[in-house]
ModelCIF file with pLDDT and N, C-alpha, C, O atoms, coordinates in Angstrom:
data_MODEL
#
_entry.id   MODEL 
#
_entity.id                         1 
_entity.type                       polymer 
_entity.pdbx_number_of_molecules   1 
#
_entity_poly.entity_id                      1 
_entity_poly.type                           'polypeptide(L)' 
_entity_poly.nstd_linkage                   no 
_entity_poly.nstd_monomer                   no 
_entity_poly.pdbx_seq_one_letter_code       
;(UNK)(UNK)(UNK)(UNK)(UNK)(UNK)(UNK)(UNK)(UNK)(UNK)(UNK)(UNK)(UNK)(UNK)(UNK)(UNK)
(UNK)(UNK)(UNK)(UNK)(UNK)(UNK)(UNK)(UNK)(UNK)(UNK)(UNK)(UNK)(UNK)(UNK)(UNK)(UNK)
(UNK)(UNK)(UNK)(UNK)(UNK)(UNK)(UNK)(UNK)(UNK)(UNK)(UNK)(UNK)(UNK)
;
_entity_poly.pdbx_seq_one_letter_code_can   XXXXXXXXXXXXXXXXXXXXXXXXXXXXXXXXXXXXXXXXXXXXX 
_entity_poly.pdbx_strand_id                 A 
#
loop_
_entity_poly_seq.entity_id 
_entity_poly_seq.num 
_entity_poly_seq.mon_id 
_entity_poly_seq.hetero 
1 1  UNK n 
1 2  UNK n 
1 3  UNK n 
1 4  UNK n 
1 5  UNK n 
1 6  UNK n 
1 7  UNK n 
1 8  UNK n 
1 9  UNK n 
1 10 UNK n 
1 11 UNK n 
1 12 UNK n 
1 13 UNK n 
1 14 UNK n 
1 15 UNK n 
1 16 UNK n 
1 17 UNK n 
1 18 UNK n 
1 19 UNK n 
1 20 UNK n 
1 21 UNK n 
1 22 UNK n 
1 23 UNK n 
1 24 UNK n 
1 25 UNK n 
1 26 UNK n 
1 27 UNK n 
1 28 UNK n 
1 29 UNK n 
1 30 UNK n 
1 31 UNK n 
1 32 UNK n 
1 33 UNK n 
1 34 UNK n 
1 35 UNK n 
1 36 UNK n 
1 37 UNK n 
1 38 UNK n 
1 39 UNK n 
1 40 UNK n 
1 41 UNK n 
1 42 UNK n 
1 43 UNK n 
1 44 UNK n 
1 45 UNK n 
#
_struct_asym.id          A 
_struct_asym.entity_id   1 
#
loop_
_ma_qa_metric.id 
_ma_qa_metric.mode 
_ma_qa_metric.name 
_ma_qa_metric.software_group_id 
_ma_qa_metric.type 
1 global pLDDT . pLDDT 
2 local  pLDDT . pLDDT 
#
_ma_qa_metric_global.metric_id      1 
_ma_qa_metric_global.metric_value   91.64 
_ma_qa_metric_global.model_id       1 
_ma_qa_metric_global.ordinal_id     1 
#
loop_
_ma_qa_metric_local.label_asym_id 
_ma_qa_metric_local.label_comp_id 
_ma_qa_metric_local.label_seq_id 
_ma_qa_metric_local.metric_id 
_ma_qa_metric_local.metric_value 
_ma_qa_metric_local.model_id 
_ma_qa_metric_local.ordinal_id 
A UNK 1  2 96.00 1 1  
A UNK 2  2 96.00 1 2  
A UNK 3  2 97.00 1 3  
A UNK 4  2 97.00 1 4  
A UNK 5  2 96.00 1 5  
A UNK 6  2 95.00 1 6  
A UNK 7  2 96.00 1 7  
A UNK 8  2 96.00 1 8  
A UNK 9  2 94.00 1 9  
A UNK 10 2 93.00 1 10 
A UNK 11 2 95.00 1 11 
A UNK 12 2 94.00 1 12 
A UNK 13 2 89.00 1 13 
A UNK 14 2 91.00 1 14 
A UNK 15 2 93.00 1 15 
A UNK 16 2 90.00 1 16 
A UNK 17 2 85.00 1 17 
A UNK 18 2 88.00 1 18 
A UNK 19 2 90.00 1 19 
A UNK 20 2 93.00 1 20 
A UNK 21 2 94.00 1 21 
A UNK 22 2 94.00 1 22 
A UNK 23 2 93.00 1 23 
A UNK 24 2 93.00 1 24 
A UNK 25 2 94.00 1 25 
A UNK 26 2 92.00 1 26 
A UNK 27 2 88.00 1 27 
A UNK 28 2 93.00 1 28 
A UNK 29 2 93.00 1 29 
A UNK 30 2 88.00 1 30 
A UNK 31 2 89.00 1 31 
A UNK 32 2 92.00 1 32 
A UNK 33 2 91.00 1 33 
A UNK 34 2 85.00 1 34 
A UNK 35 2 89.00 1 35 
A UNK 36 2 91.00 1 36 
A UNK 37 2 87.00 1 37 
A UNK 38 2 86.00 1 38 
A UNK 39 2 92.00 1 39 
A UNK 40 2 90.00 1 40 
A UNK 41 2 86.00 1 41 
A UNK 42 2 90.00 1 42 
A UNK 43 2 88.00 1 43 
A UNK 44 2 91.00 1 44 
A UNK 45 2 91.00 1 45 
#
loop_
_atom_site.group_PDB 
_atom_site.id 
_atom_site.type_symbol 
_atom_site.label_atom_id 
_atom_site.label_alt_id 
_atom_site.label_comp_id 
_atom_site.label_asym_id 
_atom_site.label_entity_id 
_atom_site.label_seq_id 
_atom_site.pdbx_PDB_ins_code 
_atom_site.Cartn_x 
_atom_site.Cartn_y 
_atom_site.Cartn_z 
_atom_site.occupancy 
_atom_site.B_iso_or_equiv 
_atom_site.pdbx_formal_charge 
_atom_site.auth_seq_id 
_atom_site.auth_comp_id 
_atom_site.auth_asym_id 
_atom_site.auth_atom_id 
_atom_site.pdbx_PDB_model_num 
ATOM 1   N N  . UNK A 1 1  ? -7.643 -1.482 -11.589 1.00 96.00 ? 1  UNK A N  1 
ATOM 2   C CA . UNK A 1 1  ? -8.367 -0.443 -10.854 1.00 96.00 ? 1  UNK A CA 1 
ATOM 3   C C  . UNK A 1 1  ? -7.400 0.577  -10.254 1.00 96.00 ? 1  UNK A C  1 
ATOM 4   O O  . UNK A 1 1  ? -7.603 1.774  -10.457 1.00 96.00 ? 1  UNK A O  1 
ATOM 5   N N  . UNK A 1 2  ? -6.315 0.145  -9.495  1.00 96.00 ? 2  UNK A N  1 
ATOM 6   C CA . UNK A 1 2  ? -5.367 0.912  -8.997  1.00 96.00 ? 2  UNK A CA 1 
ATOM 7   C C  . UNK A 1 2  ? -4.769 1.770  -10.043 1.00 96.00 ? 2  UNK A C  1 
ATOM 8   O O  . UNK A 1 2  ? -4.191 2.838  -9.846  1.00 96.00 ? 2  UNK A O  1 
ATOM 9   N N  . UNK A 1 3  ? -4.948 1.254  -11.040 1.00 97.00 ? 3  UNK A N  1 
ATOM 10  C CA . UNK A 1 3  ? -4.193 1.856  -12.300 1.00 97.00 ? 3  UNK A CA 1 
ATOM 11  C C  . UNK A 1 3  ? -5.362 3.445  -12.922 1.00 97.00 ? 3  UNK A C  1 
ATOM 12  O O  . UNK A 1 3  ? -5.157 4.622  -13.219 1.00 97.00 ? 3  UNK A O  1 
ATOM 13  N N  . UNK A 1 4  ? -6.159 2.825  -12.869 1.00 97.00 ? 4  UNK A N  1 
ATOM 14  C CA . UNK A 1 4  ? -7.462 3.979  -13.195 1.00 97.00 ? 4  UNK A CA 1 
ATOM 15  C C  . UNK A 1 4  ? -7.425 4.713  -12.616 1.00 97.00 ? 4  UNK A C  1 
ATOM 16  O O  . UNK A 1 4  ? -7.278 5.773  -13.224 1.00 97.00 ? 4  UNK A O  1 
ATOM 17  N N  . UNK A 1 5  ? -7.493 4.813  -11.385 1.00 96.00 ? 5  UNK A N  1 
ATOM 18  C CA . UNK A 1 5  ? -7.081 5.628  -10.729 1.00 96.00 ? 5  UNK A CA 1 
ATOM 19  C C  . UNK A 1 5  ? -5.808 6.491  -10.831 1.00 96.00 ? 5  UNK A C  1 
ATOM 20  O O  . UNK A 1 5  ? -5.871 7.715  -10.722 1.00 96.00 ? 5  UNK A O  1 
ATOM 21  N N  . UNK A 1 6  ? -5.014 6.040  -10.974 1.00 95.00 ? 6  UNK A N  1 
ATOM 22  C CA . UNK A 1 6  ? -3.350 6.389  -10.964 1.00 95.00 ? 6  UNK A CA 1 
ATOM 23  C C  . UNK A 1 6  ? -3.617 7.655  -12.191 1.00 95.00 ? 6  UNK A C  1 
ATOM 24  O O  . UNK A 1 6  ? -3.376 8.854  -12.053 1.00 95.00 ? 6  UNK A O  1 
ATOM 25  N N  . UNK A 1 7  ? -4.337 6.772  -13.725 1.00 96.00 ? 7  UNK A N  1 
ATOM 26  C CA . UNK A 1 7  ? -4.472 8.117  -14.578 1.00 96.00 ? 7  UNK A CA 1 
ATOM 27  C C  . UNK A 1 7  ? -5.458 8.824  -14.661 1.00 96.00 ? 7  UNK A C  1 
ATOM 28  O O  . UNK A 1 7  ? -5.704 9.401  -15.721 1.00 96.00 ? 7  UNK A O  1 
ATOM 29  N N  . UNK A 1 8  ? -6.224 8.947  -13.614 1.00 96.00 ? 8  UNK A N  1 
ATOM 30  C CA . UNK A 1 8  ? -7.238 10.034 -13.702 1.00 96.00 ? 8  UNK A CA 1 
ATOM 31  C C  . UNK A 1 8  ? -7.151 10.948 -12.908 1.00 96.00 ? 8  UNK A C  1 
ATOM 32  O O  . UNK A 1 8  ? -7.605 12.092 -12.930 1.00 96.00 ? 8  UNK A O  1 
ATOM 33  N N  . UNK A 1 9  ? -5.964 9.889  -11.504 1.00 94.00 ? 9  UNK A N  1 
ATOM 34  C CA . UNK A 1 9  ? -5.407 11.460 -11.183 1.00 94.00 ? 9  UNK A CA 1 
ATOM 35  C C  . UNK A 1 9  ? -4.853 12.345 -11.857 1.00 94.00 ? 9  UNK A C  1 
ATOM 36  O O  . UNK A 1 9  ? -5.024 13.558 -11.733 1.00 94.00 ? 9  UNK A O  1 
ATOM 37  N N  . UNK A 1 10 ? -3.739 11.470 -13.060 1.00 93.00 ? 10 UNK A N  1 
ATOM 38  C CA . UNK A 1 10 ? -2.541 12.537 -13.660 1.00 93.00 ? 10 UNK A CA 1 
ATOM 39  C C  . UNK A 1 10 ? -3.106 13.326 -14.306 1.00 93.00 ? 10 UNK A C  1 
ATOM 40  O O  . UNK A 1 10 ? -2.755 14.506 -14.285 1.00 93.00 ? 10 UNK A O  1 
ATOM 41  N N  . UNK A 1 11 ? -4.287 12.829 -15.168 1.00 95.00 ? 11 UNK A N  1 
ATOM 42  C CA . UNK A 1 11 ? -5.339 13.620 -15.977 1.00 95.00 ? 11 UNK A CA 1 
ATOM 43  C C  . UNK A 1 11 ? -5.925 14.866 -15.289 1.00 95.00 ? 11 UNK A C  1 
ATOM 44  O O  . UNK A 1 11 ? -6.152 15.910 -15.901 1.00 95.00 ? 11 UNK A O  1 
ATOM 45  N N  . UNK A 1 12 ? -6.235 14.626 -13.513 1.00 94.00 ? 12 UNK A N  1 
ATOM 46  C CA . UNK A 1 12 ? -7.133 15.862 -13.105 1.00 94.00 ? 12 UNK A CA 1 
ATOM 47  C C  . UNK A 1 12 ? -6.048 16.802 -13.051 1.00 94.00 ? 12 UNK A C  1 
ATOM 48  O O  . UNK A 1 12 ? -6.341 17.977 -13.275 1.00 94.00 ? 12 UNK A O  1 
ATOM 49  N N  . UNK A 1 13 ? -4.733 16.487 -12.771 1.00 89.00 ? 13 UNK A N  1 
ATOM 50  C CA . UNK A 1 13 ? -3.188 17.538 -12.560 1.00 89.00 ? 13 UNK A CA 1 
ATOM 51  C C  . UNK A 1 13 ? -3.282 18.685 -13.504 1.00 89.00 ? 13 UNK A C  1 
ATOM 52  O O  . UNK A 1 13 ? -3.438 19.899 -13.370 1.00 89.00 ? 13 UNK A O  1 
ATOM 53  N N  . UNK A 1 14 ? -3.058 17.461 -15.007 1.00 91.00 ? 14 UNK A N  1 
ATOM 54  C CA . UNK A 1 14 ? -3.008 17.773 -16.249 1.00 91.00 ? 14 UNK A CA 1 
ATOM 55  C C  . UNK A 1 14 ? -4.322 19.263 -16.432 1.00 91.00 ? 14 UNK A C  1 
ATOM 56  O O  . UNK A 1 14 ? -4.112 20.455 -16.654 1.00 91.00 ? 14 UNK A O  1 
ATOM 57  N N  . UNK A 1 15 ? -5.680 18.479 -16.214 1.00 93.00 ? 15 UNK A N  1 
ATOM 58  C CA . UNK A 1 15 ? -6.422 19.120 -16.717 1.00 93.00 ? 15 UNK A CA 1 
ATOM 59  C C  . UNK A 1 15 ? -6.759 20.480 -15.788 1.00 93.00 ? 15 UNK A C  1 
ATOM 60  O O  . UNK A 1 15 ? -7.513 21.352 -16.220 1.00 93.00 ? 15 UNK A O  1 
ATOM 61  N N  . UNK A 1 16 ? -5.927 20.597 -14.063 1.00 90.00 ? 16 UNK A N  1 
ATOM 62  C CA . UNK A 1 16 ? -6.125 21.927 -13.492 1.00 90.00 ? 16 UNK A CA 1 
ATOM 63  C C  . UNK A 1 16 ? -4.830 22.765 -13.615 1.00 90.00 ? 16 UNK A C  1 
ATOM 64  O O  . UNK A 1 16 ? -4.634 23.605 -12.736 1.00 90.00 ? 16 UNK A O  1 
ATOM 65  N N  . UNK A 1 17 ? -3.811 22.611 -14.735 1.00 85.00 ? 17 UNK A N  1 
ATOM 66  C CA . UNK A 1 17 ? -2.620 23.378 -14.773 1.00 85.00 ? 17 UNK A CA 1 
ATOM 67  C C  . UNK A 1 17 ? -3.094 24.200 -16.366 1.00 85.00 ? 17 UNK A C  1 
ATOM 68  O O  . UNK A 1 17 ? -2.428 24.992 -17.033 1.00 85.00 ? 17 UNK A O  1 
ATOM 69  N N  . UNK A 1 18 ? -4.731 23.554 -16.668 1.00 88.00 ? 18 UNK A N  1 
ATOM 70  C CA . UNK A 1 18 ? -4.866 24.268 -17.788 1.00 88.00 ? 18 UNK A CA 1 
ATOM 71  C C  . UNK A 1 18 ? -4.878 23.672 -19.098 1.00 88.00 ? 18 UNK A C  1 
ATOM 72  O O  . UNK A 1 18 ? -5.358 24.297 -20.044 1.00 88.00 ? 18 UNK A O  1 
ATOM 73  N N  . UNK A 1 19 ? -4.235 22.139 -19.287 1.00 90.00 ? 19 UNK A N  1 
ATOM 74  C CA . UNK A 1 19 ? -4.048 21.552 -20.325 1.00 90.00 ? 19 UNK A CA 1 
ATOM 75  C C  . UNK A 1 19 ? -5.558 21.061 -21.118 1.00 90.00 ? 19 UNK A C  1 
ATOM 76  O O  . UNK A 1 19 ? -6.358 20.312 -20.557 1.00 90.00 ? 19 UNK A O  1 
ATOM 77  N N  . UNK A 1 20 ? -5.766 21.606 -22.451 1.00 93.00 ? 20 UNK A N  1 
ATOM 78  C CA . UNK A 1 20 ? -6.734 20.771 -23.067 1.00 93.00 ? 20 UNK A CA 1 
ATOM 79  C C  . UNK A 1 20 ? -6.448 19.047 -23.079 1.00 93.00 ? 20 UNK A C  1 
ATOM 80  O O  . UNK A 1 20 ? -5.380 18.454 -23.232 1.00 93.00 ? 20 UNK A O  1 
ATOM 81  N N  . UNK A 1 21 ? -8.098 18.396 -22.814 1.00 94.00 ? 21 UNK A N  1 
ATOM 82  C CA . UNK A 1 21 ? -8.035 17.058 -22.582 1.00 94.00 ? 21 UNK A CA 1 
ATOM 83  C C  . UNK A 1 21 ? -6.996 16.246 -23.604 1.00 94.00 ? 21 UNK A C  1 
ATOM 84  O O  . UNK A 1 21 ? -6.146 15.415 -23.284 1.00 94.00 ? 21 UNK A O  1 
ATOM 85  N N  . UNK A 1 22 ? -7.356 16.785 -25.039 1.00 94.00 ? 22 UNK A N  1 
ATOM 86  C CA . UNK A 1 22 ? -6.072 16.028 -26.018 1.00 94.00 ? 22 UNK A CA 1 
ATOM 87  C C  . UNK A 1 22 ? -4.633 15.994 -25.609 1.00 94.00 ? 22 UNK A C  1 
ATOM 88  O O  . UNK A 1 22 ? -3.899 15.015 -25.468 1.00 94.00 ? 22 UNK A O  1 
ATOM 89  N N  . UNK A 1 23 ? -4.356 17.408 -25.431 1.00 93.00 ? 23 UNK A N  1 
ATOM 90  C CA . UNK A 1 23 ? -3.208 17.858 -25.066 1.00 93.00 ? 23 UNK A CA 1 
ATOM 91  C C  . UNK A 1 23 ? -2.293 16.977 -23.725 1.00 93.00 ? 23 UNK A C  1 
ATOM 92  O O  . UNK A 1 23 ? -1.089 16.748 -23.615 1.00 93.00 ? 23 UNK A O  1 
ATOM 93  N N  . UNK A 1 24 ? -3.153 16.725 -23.065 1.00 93.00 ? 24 UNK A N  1 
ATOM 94  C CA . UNK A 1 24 ? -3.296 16.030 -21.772 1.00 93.00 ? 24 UNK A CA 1 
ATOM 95  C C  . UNK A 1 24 ? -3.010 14.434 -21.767 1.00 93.00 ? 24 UNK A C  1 
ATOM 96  O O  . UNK A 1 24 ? -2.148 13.713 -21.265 1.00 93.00 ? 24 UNK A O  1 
ATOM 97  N N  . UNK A 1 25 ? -4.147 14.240 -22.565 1.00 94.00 ? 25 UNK A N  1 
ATOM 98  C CA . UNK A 1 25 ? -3.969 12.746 -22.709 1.00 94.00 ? 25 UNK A CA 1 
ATOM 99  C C  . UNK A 1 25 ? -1.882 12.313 -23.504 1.00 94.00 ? 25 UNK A C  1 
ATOM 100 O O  . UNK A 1 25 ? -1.020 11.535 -23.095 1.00 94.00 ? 25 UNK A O  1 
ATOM 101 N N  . UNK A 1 26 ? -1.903 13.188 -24.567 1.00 92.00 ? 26 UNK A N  1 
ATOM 102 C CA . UNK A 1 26 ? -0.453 13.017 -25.439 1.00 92.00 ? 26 UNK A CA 1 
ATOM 103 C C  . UNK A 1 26 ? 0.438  13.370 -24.299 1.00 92.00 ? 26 UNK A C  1 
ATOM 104 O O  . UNK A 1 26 ? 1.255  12.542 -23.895 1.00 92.00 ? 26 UNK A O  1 
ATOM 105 N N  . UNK A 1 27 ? 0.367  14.158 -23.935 1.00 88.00 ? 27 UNK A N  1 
ATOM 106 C CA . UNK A 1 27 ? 1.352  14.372 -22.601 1.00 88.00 ? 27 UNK A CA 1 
ATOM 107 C C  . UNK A 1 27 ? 1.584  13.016 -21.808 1.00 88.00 ? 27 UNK A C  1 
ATOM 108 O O  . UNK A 1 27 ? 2.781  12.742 -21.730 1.00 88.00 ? 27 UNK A O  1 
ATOM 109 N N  . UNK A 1 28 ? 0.761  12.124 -21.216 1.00 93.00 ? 28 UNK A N  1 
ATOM 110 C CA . UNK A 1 28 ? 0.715  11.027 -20.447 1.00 93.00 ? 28 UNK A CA 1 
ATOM 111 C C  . UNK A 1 28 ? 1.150  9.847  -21.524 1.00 93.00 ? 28 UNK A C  1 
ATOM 112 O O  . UNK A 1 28 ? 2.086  9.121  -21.189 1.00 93.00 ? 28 UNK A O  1 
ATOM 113 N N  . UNK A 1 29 ? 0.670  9.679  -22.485 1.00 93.00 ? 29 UNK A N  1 
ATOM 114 C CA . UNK A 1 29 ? 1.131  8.997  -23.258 1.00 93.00 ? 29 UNK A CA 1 
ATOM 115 C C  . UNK A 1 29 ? 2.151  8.471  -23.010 1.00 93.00 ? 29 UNK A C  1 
ATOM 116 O O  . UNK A 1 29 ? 2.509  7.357  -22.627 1.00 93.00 ? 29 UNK A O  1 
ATOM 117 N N  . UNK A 1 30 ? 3.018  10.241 -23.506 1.00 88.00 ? 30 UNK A N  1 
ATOM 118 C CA . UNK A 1 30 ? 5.017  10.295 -23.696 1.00 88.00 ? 30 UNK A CA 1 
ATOM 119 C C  . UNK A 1 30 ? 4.834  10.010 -22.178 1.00 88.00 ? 30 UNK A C  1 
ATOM 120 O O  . UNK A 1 30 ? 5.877  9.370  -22.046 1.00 88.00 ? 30 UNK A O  1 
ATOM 121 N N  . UNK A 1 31 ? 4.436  10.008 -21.275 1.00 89.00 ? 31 UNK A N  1 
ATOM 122 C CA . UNK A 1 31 ? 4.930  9.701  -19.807 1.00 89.00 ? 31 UNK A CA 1 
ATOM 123 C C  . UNK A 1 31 ? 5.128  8.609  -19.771 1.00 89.00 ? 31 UNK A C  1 
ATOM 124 O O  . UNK A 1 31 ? 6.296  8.223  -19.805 1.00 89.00 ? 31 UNK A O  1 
ATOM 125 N N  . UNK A 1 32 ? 4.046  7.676  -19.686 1.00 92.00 ? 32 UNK A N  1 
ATOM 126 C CA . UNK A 1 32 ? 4.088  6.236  -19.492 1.00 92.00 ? 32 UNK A CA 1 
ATOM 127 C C  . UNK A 1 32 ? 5.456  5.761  -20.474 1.00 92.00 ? 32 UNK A C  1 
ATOM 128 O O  . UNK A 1 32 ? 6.571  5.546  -19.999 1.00 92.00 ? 32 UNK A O  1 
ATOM 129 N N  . UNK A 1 33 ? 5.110  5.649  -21.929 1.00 91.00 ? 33 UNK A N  1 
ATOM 130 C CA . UNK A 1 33 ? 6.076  5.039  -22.756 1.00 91.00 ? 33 UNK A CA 1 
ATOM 131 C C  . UNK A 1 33 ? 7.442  5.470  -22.076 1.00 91.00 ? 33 UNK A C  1 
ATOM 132 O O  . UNK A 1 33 ? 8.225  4.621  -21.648 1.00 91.00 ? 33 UNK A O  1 
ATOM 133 N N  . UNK A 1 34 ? 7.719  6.989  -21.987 1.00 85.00 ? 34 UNK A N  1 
ATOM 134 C CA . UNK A 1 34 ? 9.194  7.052  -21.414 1.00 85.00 ? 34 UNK A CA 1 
ATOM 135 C C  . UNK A 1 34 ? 9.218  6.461  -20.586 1.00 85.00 ? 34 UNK A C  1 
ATOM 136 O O  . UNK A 1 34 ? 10.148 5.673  -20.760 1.00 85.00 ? 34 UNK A O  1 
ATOM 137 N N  . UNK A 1 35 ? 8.649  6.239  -19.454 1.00 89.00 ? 35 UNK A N  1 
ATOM 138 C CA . UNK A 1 35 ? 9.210  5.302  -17.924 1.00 89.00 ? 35 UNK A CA 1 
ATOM 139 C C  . UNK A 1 35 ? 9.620  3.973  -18.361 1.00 89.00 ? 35 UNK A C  1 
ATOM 140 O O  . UNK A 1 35 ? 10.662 3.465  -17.946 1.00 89.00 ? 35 UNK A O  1 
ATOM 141 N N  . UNK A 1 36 ? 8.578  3.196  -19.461 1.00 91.00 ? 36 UNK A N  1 
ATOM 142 C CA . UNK A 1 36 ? 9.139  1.611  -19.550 1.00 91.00 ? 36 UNK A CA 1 
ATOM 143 C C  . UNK A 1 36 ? 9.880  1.776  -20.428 1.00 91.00 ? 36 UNK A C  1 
ATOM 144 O O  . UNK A 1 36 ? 10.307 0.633  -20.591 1.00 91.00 ? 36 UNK A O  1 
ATOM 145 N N  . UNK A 1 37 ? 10.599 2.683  -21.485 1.00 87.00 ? 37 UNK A N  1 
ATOM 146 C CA . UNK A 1 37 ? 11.608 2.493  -22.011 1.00 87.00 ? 37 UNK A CA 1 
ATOM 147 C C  . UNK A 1 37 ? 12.423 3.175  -21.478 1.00 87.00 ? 37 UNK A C  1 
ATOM 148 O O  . UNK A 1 37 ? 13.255 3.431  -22.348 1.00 87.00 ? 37 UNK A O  1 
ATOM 149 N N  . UNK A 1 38 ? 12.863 3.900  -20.039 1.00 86.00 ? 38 UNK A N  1 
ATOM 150 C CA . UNK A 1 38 ? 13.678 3.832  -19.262 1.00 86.00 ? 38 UNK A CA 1 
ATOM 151 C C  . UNK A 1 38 ? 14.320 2.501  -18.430 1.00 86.00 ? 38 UNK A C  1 
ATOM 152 O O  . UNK A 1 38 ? 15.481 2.101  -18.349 1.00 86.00 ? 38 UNK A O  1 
ATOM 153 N N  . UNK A 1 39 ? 13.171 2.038  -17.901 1.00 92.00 ? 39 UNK A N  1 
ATOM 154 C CA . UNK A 1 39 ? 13.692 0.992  -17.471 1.00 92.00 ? 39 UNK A CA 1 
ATOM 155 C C  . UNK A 1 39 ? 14.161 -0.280 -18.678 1.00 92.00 ? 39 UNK A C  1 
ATOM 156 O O  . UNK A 1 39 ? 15.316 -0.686 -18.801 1.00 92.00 ? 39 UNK A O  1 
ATOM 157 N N  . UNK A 1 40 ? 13.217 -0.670 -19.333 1.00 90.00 ? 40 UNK A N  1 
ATOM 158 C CA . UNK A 1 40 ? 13.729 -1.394 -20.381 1.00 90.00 ? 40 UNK A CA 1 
ATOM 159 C C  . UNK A 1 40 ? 15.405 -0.905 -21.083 1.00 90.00 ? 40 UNK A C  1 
ATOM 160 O O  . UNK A 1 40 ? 15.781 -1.683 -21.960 1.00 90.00 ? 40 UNK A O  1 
ATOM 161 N N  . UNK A 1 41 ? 16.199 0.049  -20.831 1.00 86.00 ? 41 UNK A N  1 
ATOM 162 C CA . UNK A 1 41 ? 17.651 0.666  -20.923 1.00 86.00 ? 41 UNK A CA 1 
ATOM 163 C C  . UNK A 1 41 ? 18.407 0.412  -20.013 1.00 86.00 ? 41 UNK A C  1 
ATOM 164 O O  . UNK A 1 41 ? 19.593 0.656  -20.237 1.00 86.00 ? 41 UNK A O  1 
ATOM 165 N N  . UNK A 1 42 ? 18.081 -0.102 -18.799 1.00 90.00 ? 42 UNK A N  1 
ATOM 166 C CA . UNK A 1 42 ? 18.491 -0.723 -17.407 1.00 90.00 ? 42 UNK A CA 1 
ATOM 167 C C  . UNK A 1 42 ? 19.580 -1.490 -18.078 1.00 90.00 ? 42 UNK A C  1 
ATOM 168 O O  . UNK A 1 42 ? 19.483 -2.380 -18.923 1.00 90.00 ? 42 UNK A O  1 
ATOM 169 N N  . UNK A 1 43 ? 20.667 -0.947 -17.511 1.00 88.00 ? 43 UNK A N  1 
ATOM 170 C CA . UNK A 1 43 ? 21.950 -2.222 -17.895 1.00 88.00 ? 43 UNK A CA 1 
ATOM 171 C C  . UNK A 1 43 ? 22.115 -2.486 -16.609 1.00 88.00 ? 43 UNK A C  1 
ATOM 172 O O  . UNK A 1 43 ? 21.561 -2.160 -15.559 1.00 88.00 ? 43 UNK A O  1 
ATOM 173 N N  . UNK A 1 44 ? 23.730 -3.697 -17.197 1.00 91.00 ? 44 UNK A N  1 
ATOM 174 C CA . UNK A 1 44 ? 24.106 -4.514 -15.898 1.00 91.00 ? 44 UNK A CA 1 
ATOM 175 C C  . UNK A 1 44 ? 24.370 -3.796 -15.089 1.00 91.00 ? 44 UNK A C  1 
ATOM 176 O O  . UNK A 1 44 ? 23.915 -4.123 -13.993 1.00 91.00 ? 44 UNK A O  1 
ATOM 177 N N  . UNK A 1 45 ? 25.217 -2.452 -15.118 1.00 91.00 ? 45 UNK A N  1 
ATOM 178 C CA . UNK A 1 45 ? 25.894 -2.067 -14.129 1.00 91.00 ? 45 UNK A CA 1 
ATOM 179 C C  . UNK A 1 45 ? 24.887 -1.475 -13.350 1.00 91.00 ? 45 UNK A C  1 
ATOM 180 O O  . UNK A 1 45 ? 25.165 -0.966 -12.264 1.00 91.00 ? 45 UNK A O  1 
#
């Protein structure tokens, strides 16, 4: 639930800077995936 929230905010961002809903959704996509394969790159140091 916390999470639903979380992307329907990014979605309303998305969708009042002008972005078509497709456009929008692919945008968040690459968001999410980049963050956990940021962290998943986490080395030791």
């Amino acid at each position: 639930e916390r999470w639903r929230k979380r992307v329907k905010f990014d979605m309303v961002v998305q969708l009042a800077d002008g972005k078509e809903t497709d456009e929008a959704k692919e945008k968040l996509r690459k968001r999410y995936n980049s963050v956990r394969k940021r962290w998943d790159e986490t080395d030791d140091d």
